[in-house]
Structure formats: structure tokens, C-alpha cells
PDB file of N, CA and C in Angstrom:
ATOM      1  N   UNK A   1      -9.850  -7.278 -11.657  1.00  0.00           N
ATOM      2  CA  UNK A   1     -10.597  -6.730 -10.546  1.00  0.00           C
ATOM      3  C   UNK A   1     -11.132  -5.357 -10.915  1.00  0.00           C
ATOM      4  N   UNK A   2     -12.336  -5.139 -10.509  1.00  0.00           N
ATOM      5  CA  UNK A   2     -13.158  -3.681 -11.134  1.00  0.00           C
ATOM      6  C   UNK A   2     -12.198  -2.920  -9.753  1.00  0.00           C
ATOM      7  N   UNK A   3     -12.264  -1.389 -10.662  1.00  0.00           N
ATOM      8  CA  UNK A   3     -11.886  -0.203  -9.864  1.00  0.00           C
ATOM      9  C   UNK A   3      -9.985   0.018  -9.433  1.00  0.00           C
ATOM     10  N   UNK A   4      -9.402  -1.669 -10.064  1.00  0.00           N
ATOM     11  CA  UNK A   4      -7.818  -1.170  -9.864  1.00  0.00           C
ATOM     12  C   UNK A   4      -7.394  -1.077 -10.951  1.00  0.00           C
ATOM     13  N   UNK A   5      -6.225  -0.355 -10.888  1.00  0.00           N
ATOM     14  CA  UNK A   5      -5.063  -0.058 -12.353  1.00  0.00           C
ATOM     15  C   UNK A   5      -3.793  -0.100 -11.752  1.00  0.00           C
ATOM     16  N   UNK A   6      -3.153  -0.368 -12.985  1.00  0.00           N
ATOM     17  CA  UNK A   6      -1.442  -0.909 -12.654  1.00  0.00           C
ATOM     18  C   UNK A   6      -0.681   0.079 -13.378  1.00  0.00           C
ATOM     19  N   UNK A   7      -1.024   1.300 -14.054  1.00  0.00           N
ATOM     20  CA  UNK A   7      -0.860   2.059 -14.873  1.00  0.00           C
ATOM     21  C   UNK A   7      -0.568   3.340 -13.949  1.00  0.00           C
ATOM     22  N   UNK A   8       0.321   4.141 -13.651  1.00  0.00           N
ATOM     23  CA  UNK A   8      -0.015   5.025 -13.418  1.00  0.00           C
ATOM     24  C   UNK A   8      -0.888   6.496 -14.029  1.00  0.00           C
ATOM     25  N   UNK A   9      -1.688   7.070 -13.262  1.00  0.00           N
ATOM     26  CA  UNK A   9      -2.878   8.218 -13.490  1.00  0.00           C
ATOM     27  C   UNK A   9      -1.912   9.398 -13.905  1.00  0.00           C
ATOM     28  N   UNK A  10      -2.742  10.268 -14.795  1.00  0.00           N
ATOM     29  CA  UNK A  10      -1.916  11.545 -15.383  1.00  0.00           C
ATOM     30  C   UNK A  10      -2.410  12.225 -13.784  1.00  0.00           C
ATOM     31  N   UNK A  11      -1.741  13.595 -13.961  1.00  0.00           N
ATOM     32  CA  UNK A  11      -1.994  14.358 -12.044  1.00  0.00           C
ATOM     33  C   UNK A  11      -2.271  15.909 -13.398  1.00  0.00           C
ATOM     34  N   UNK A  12      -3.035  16.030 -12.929  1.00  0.00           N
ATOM     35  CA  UNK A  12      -3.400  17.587 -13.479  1.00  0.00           C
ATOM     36  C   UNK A  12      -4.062  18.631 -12.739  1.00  0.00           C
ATOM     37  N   UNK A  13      -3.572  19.911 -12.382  1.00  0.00           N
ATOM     38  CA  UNK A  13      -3.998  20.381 -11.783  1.00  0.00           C
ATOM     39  C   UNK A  13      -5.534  21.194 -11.997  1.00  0.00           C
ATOM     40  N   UNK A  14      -6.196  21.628 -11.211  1.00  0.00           N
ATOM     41  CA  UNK A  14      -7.389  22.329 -11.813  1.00  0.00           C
ATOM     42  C   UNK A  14      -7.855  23.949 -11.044  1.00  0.00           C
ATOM     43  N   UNK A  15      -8.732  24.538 -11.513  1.00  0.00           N
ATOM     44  CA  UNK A  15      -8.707  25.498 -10.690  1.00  0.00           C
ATOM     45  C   UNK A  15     -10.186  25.440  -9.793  1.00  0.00           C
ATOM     46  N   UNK A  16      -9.399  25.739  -8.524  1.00  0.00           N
ATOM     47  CA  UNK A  16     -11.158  25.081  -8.041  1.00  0.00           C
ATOM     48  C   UNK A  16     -12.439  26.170  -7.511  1.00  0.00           C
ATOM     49  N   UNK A  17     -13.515  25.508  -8.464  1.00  0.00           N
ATOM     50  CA  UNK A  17     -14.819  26.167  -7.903  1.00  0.00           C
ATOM     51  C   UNK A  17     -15.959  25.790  -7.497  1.00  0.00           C
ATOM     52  N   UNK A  18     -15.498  24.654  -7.298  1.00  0.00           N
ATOM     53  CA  UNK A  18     -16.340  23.697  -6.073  1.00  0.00           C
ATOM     54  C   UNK A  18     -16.188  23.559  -5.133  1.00  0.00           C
ATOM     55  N   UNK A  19     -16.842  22.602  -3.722  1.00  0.00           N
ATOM     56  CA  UNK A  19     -16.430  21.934  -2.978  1.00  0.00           C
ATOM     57  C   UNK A  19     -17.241  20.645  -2.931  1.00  0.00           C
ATOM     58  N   UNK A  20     -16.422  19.655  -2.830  1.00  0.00           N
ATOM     59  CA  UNK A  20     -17.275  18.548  -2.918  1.00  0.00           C
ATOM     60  C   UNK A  20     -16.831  17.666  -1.887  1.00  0.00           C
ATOM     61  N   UNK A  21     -17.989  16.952  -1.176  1.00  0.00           N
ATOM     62  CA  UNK A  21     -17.654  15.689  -0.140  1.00  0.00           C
ATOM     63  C   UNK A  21     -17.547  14.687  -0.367  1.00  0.00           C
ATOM     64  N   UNK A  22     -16.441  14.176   0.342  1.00  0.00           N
ATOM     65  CA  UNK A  22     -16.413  12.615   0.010  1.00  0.00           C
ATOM     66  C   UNK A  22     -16.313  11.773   1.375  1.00  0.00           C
ATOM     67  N   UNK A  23     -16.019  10.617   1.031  1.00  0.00           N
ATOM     68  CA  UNK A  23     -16.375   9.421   2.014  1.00  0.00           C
ATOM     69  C   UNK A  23     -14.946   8.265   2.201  1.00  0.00           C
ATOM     70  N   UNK A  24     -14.770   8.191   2.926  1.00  0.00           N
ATOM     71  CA  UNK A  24     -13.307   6.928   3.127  1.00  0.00           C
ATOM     72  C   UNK A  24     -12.968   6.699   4.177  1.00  0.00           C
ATOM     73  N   UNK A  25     -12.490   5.575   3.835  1.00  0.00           N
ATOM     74  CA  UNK A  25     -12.127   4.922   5.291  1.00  0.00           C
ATOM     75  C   UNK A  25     -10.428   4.913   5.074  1.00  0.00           C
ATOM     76  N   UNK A  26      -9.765   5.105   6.151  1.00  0.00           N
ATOM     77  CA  UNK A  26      -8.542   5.356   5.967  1.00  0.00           C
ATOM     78  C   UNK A  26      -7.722   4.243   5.963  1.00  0.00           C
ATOM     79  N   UNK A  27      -8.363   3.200   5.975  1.00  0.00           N
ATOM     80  CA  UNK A  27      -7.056   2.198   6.172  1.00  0.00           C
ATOM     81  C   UNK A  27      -6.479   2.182   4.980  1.00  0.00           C
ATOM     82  N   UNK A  28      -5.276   1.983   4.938  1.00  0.00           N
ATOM     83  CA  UNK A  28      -4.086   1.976   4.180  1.00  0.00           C
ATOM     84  C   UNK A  28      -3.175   0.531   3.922  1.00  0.00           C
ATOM     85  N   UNK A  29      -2.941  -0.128   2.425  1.00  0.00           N
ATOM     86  CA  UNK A  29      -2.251  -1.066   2.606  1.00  0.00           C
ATOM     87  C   UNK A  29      -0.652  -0.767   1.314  1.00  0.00           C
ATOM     88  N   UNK A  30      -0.100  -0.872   2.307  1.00  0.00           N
ATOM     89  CA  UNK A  30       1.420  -0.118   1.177  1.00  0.00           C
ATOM     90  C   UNK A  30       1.350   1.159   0.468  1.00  0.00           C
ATOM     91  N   UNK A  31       0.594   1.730   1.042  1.00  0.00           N
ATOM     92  CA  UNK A  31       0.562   3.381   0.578  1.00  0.00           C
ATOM     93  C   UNK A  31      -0.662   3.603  -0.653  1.00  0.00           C
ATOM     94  N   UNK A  32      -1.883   2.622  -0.378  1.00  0.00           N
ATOM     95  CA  UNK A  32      -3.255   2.677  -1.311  1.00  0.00           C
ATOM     96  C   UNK A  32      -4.332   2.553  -0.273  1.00  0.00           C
ATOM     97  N   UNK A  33      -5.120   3.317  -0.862  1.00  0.00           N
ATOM     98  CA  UNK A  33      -6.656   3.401   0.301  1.00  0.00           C
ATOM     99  C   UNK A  33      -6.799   1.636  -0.140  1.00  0.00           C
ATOM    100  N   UNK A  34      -7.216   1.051   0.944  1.00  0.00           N
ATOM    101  CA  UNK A  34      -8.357  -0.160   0.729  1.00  0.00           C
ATOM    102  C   UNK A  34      -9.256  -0.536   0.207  1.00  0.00           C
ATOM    103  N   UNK A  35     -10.057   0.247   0.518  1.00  0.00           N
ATOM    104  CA  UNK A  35     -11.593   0.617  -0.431  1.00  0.00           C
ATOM    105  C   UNK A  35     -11.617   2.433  -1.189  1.00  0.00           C
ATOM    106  N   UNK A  36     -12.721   1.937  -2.026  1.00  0.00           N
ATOM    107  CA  UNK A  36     -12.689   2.782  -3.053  1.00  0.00           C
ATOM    108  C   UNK A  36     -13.334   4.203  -1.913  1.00  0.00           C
ATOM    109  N   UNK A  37     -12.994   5.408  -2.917  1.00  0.00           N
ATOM    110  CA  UNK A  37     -13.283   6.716  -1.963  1.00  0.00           C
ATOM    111  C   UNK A  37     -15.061   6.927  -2.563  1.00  0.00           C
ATOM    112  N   UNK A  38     -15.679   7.380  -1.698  1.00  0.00           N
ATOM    113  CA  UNK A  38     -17.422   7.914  -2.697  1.00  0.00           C
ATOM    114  C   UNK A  38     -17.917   9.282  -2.409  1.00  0.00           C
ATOM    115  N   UNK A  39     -18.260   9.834  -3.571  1.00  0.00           N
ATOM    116  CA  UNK A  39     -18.537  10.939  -3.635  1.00  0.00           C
ATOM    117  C   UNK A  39     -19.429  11.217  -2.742  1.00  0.00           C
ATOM    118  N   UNK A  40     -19.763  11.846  -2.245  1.00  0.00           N
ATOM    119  CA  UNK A  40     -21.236  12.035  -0.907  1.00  0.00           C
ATOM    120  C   UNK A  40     -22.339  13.169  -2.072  1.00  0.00           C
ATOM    121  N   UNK A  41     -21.359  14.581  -1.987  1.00  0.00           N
ATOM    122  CA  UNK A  41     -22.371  15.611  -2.595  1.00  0.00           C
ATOM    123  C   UNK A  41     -21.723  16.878  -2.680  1.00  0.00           C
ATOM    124  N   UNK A  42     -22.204  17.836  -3.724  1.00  0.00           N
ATOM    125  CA  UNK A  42     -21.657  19.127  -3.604  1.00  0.00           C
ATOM    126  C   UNK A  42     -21.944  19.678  -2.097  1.00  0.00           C
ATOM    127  N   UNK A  43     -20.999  20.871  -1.637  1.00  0.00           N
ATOM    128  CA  UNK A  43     -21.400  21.573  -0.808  1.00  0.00           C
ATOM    129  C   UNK A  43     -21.488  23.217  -1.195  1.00  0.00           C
ATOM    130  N   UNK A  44     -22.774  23.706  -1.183  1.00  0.00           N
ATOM    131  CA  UNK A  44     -23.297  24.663  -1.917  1.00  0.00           C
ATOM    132  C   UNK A  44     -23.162  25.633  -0.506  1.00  0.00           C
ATOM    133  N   UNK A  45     -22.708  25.142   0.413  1.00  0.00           N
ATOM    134  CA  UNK A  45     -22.698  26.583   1.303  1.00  0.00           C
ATOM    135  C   UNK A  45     -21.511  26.520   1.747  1.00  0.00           C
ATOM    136  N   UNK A  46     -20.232  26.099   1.149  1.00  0.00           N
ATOM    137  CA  UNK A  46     -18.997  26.249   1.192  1.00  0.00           C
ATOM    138  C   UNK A  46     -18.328  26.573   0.082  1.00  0.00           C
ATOM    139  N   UNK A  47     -17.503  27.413  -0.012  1.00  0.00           N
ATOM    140  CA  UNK A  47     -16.397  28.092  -1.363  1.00  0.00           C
ATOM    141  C   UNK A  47     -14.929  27.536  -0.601  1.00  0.00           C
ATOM    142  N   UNK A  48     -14.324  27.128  -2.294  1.00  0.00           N
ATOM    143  CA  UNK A  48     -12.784  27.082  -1.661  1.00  0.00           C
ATOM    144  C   UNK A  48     -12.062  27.696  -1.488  1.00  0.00           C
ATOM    145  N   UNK A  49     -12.345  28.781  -1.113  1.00  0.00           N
ATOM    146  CA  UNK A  49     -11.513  29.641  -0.215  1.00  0.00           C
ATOM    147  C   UNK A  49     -11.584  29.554   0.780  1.00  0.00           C
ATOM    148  N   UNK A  50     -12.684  28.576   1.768  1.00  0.00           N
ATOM    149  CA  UNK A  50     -12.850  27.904   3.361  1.00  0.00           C
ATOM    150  C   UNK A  50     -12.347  27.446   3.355  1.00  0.00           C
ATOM    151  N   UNK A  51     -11.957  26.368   2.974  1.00  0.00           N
ATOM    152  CA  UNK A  51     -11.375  25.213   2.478  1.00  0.00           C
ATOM    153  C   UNK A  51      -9.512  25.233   3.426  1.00  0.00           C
ATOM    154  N   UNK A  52      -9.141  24.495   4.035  1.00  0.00           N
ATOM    155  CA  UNK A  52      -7.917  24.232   4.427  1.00  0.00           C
ATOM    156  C   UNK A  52      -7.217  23.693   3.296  1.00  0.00           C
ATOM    157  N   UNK A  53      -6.063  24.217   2.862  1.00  0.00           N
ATOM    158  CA  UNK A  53      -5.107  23.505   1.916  1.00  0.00           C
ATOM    159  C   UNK A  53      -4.732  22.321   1.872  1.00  0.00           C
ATOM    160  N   UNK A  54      -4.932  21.420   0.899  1.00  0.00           N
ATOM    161  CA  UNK A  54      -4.750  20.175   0.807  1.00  0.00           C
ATOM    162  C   UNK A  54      -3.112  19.744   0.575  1.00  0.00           C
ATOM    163  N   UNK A  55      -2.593  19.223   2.019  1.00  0.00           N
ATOM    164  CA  UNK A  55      -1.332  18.587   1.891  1.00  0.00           C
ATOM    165  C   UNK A  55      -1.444  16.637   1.896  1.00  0.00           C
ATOM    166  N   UNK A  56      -0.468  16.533   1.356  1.00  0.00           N
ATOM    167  CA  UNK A  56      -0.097  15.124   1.464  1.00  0.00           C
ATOM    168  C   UNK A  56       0.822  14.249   2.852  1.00  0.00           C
TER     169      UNK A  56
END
């Protein structure tokens, strides 16, 4: 199937100087999005320092 892996992903952190939008639908099946997430677009009139901290 395109777009799954059975592998787990390396997690690396980065330092951020973007902001970028994305797109998803939240349904959830056993703790995985459903459908794939899509990039929308930079946002050039936001810095991440607006930005609310990303928790899990």
C-alpha cells in the first residue's frame, strides 16, 4: 500500500524557522491518522514564536 510503513521513523528534532500549514482530518484508528496529512503552504506572516507549543 503507497504512503504506509511498518518500520518505525527516526524522531529528530529541528530548530524552527518556519511556519507551515497543514491539512487533516482527525479520525483516528488505533492511535494512526486515517488519511494521509497535506501540506497546504508556508505562512509568511507568522513566526514561531506565535506559534502555541506543540503537545501530544
Amino acid at each position: 500500500m503507497r504512503g504506509r510503513t511498518c518500520s518505525e521513523l527516526e524522531f529528530r528534532t529541528v530548530k524552527p524557522d518556519l511556519v507551515a500549514e497543514f491539512a487533516a482530518v482527525s479520525a483516528v484508528d488505533a492511535g494512526r491518522y486515517r488519511h494521509p496529512v497535506r501540506f497546504v503552504r508556508l505562512r509568511d506572516d507568522l513566526t514561531p514564536h506565535e506559534m502555541p507549543p506543540f503537545t501530544t
